[in-house]
PDB file of N, CA and C in Angstrom:
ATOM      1  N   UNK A   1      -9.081 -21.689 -18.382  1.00  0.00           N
ATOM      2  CA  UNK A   1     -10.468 -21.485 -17.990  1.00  0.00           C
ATOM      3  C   UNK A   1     -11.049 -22.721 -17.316  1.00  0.00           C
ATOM      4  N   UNK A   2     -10.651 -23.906 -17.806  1.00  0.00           N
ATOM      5  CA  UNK A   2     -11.308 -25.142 -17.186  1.00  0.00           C
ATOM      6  C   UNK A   2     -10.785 -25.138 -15.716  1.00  0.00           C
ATOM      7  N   UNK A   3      -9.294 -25.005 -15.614  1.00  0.00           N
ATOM      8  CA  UNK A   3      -8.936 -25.335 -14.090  1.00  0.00           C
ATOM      9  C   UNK A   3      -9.157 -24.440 -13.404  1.00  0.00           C
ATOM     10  N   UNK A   4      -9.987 -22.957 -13.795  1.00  0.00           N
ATOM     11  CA  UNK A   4     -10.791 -22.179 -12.933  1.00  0.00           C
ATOM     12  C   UNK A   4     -12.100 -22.839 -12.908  1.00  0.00           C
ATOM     13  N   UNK A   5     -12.663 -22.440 -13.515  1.00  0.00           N
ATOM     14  CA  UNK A   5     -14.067 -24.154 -13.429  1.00  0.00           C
ATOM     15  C   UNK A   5     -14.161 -24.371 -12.697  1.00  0.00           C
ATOM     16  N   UNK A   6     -12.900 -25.756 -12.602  1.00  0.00           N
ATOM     17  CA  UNK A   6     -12.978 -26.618 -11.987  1.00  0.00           C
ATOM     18  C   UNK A   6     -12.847 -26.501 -10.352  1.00  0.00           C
ATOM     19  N   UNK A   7     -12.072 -25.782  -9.998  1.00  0.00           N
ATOM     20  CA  UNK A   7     -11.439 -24.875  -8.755  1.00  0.00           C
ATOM     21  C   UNK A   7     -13.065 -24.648  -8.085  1.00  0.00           C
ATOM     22  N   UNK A   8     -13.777 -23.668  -8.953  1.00  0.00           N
ATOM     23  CA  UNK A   8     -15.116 -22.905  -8.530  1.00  0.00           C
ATOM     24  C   UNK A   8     -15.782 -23.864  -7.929  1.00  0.00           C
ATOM     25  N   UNK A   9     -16.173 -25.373  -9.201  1.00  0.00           N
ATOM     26  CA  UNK A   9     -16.876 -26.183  -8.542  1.00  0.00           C
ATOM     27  C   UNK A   9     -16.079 -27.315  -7.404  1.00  0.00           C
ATOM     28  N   UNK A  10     -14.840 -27.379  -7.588  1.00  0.00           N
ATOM     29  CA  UNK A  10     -14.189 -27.701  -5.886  1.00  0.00           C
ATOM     30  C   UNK A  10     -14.609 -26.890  -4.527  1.00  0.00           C
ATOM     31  N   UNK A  11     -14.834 -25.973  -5.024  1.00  0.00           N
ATOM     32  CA  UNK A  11     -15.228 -24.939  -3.989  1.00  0.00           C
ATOM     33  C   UNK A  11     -16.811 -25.078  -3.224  1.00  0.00           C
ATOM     34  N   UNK A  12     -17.338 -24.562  -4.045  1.00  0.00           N
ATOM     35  CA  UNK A  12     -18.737 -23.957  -4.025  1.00  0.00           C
ATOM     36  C   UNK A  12     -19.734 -25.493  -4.471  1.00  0.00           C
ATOM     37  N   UNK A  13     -18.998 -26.389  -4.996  1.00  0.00           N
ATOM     38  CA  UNK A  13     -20.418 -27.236  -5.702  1.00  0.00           C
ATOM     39  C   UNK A  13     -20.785 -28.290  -4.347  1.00  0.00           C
ATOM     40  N   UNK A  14     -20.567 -27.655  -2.988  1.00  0.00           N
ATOM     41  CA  UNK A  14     -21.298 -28.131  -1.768  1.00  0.00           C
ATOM     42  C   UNK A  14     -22.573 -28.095  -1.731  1.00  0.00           C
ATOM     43  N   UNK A  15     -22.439 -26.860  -2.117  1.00  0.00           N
ATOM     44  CA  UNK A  15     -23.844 -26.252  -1.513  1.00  0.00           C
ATOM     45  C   UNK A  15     -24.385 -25.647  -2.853  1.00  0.00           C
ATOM     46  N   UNK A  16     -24.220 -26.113  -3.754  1.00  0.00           N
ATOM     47  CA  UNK A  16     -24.526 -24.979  -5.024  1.00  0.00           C
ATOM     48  C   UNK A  16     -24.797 -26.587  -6.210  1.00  0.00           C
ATOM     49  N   UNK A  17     -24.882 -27.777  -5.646  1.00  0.00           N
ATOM     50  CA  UNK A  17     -24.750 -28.580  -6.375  1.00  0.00           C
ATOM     51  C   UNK A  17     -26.263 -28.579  -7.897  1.00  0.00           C
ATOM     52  N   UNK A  18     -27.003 -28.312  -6.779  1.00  0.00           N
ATOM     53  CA  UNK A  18     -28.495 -28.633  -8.167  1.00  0.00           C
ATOM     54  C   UNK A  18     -28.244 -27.847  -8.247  1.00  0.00           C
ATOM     55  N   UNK A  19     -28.180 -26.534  -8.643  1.00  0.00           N
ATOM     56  CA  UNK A  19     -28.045 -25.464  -9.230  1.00  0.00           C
ATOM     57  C   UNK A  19     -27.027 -25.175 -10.355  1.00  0.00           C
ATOM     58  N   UNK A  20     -26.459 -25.968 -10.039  1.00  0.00           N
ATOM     59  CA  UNK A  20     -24.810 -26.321 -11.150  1.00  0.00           C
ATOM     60  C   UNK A  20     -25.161 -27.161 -11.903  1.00  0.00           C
ATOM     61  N   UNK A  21     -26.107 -28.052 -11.802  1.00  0.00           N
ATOM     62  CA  UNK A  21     -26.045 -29.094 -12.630  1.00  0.00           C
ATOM     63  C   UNK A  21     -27.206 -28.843 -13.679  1.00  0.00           C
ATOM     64  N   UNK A  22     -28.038 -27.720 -13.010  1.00  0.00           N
ATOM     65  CA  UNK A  22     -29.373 -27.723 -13.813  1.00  0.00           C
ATOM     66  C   UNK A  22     -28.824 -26.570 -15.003  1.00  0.00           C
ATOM     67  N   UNK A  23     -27.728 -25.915 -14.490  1.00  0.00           N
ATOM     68  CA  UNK A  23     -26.769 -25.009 -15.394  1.00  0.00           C
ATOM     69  C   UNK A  23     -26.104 -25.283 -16.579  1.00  0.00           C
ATOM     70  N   UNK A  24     -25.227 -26.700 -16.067  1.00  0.00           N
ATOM     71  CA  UNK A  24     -24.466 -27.517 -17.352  1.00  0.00           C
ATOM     72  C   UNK A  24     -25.888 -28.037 -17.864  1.00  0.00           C
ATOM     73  N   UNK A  25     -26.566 -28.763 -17.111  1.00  0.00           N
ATOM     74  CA  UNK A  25     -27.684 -29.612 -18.420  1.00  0.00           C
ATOM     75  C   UNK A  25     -28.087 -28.703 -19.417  1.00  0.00           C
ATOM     76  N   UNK A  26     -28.785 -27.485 -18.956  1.00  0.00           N
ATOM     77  CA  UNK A  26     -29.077 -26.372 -19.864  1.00  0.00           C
ATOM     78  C   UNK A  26     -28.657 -26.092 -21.056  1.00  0.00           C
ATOM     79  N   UNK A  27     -26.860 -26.374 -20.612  1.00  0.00           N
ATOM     80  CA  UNK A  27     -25.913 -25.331 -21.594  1.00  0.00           C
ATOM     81  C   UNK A  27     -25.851 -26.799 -22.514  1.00  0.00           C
ATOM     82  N   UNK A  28     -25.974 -28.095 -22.615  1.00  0.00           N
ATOM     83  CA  UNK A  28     -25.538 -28.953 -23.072  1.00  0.00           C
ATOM     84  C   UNK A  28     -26.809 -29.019 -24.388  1.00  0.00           C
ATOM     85  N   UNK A  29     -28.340 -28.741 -23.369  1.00  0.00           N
ATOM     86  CA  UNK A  29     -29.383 -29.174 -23.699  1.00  0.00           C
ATOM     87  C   UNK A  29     -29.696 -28.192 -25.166  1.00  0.00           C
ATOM     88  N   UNK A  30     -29.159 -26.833 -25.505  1.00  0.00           N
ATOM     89  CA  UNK A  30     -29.164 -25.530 -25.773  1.00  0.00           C
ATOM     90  C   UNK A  30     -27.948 -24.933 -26.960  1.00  0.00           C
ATOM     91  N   UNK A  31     -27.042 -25.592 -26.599  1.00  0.00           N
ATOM     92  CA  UNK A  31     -25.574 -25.186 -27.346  1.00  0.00           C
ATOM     93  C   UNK A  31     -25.975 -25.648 -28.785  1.00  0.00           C
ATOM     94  N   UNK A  32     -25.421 -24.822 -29.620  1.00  0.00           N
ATOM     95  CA  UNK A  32     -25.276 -24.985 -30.857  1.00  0.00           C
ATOM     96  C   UNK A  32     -24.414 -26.358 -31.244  1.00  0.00           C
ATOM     97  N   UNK A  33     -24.499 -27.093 -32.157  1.00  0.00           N
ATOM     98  CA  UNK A  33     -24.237 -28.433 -32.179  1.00  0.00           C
ATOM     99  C   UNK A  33     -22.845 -28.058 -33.396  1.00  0.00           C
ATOM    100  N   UNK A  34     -22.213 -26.891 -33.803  1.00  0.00           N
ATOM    101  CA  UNK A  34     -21.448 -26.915 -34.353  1.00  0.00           C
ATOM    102  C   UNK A  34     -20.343 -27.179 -33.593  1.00  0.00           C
ATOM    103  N   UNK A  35     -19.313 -27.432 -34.681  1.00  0.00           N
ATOM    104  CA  UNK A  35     -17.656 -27.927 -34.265  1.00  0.00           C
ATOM    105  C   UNK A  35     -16.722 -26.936 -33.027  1.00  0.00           C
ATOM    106  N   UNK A  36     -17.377 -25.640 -33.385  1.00  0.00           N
ATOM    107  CA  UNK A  36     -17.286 -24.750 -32.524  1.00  0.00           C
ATOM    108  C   UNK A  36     -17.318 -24.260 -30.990  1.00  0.00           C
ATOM    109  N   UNK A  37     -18.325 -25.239 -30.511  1.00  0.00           N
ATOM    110  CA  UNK A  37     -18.627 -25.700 -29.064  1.00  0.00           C
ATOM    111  C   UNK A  37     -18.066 -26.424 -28.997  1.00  0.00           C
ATOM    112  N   UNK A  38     -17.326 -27.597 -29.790  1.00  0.00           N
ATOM    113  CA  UNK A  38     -16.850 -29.175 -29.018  1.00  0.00           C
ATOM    114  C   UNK A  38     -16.451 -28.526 -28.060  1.00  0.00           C
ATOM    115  N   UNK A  39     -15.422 -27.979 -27.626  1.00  0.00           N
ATOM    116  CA  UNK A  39     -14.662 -28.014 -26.553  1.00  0.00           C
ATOM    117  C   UNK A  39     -15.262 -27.605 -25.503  1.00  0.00           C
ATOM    118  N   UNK A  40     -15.860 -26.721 -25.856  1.00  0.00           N
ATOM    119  CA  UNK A  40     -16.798 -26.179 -24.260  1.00  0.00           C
ATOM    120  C   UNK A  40     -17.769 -27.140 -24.294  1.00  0.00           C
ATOM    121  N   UNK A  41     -18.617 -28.081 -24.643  1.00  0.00           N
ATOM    122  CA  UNK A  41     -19.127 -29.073 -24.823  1.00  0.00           C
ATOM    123  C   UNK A  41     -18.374 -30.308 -23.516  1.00  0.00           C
ATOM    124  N   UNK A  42     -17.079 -30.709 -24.208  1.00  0.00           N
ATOM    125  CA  UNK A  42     -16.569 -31.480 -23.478  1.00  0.00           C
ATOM    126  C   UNK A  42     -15.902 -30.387 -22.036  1.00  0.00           C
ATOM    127  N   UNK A  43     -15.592 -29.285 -22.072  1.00  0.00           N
ATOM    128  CA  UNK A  43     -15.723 -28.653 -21.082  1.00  0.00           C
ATOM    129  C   UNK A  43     -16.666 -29.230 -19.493  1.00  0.00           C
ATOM    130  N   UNK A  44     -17.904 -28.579 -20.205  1.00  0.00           N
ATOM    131  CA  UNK A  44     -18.942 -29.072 -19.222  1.00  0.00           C
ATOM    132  C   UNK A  44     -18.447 -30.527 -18.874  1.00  0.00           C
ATOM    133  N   UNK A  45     -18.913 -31.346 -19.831  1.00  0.00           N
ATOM    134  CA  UNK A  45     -18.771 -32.484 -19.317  1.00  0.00           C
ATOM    135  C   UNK A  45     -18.099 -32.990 -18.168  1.00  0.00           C
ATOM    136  N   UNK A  46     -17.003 -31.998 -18.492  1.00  0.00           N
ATOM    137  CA  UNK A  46     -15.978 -32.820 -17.292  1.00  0.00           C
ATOM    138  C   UNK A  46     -16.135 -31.841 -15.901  1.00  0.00           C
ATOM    139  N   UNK A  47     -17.205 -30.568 -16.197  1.00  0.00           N
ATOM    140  CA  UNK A  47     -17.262 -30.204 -14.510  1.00  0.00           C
ATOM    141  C   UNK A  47     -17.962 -31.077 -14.323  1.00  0.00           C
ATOM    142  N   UNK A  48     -19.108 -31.566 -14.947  1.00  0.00           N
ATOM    143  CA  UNK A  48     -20.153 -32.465 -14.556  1.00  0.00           C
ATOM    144  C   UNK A  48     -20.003 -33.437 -13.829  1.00  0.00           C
ATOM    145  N   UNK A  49     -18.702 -34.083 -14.170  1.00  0.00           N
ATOM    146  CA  UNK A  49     -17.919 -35.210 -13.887  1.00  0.00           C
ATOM    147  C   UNK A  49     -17.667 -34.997 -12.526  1.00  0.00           C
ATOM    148  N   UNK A  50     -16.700 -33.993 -12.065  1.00  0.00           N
ATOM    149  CA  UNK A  50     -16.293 -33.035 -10.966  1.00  0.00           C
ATOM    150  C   UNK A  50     -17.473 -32.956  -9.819  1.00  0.00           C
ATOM    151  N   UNK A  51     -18.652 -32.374 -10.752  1.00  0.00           N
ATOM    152  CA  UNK A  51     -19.717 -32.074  -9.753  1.00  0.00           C
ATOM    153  C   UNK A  51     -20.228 -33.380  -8.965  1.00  0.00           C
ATOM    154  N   UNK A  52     -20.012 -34.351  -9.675  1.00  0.00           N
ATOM    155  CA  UNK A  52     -20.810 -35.842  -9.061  1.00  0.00           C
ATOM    156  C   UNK A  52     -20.397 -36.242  -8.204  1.00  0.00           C
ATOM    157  N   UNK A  53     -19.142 -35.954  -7.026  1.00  0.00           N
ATOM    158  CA  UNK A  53     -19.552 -36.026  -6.202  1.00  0.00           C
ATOM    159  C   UNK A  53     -19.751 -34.915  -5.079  1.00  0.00           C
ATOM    160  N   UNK A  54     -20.329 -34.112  -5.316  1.00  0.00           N
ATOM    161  CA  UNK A  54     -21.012 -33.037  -4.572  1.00  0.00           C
ATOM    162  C   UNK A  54     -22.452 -33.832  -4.194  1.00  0.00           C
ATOM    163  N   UNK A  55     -22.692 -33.863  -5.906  1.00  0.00           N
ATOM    164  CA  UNK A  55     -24.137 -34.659  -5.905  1.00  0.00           C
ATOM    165  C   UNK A  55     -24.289 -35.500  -5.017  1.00  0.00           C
ATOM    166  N   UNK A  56     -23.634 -36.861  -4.635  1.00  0.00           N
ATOM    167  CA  UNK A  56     -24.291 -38.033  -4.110  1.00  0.00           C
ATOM    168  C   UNK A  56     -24.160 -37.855  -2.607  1.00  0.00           C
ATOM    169  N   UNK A  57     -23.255 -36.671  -2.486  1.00  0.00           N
ATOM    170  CA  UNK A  57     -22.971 -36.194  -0.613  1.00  0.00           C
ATOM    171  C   UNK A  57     -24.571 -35.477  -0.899  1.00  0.00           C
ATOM    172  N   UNK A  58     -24.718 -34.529  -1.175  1.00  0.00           N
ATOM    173  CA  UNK A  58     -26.110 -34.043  -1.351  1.00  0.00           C
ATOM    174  C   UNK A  58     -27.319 -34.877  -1.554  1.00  0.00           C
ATOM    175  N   UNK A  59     -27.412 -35.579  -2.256  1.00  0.00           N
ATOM    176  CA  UNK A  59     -28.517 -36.376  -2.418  1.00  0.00           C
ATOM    177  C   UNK A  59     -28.519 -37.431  -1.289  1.00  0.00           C
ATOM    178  N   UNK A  60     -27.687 -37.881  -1.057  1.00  0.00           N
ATOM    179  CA  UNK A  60     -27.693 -38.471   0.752  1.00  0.00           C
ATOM    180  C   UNK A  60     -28.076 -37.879   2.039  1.00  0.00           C
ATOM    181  N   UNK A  61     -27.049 -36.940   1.942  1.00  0.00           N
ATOM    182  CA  UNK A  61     -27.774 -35.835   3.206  1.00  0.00           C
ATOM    183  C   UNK A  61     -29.367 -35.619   2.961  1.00  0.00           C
ATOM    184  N   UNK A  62     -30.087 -35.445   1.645  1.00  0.00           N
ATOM    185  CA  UNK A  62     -31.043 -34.916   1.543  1.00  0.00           C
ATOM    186  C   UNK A  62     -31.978 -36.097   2.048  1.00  0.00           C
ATOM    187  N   UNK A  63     -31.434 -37.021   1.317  1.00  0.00           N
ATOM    188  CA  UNK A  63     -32.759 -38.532   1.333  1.00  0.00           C
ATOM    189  C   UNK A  63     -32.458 -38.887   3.006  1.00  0.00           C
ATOM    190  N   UNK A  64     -31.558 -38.723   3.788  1.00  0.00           N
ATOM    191  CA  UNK A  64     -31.408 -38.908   5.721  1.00  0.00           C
ATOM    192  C   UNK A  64     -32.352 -38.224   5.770  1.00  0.00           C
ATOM    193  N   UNK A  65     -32.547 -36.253   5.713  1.00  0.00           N
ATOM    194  CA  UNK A  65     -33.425 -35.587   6.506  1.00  0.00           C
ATOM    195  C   UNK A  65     -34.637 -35.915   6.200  1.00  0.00           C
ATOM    196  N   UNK A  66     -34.823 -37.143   5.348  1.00  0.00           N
ATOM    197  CA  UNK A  66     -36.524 -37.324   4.600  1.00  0.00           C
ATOM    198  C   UNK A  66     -36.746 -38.385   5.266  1.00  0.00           C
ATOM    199  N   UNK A  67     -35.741 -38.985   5.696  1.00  0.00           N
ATOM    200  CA  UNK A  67     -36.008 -40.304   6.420  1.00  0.00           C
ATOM    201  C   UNK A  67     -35.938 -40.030   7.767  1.00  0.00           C
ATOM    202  N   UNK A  68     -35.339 -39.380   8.200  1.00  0.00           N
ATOM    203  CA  UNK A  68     -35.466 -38.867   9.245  1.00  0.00           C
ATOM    204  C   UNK A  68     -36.299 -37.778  10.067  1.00  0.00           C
ATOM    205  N   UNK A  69     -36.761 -37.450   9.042  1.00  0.00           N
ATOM    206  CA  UNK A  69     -38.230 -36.376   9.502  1.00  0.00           C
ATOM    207  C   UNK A  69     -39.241 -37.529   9.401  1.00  0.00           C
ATOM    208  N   UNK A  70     -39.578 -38.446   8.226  1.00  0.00           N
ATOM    209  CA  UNK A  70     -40.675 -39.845   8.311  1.00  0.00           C
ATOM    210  C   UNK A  70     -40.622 -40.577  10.085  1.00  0.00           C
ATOM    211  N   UNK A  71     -39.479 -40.666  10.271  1.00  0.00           N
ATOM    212  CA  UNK A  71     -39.546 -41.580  11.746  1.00  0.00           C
ATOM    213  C   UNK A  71     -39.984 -40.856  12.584  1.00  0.00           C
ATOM    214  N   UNK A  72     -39.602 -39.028  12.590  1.00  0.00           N
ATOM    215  CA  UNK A  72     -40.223 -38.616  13.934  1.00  0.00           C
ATOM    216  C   UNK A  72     -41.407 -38.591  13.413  1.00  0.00           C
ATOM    217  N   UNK A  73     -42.167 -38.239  12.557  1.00  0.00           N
ATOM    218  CA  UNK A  73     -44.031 -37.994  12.321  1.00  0.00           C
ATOM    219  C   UNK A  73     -44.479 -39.399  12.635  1.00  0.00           C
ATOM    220  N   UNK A  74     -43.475 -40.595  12.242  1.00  0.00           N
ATOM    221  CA  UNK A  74     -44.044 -41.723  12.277  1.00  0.00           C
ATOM    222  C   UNK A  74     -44.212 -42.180  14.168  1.00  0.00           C
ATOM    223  N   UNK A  75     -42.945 -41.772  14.854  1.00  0.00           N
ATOM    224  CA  UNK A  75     -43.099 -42.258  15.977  1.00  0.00           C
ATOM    225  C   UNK A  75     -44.125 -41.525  16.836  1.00  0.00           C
ATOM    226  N   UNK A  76     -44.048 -40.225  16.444  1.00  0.00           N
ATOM    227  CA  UNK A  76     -44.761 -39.429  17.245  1.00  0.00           C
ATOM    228  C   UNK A  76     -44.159 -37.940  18.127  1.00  0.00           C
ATOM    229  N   UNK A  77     -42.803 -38.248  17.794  1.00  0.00           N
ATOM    230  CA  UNK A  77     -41.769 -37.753  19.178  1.00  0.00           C
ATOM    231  C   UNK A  77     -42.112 -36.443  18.946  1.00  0.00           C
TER     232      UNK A  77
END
């Protein structure tokens, strides 16, 4: 099950990144704290792991088009 997971978020966690992550936080934030979850517990964890760098390609691209929409309002163009 994990190296399907993991596969999914190789795949898809381009474009699906906040949405994945606000998913694992959830399930982490939420899960029953018995012995029973460890594993899906550490599960997540490690898409999480996986997902990070989706994240920082995303959060880059995102913080350019912010900086880059600021210069044209700023220049005028």
């Amino acid at each position: 099950m994990l190296t399907a997971a993991m596969e999914t978020v190789e795949r898809h966690g381009k474009n699906s990144a906040e949405e994945l992550l606000k998913i694992f936080e959830y399930f982490l934030e939420h899960a029953p704290k018995d012995e029973s979850f460890d594993n899906i517990r550490q599960s997540v964890v490690i898409l999480m792991g996986s997902l990070a760098k989706h994240l920082v390609i995303f959060l880059l691209v995102r913080s350019f088009k912010k900086v880059y929409t600021f210069s044209i309002l700023l220049l005028g163009v």
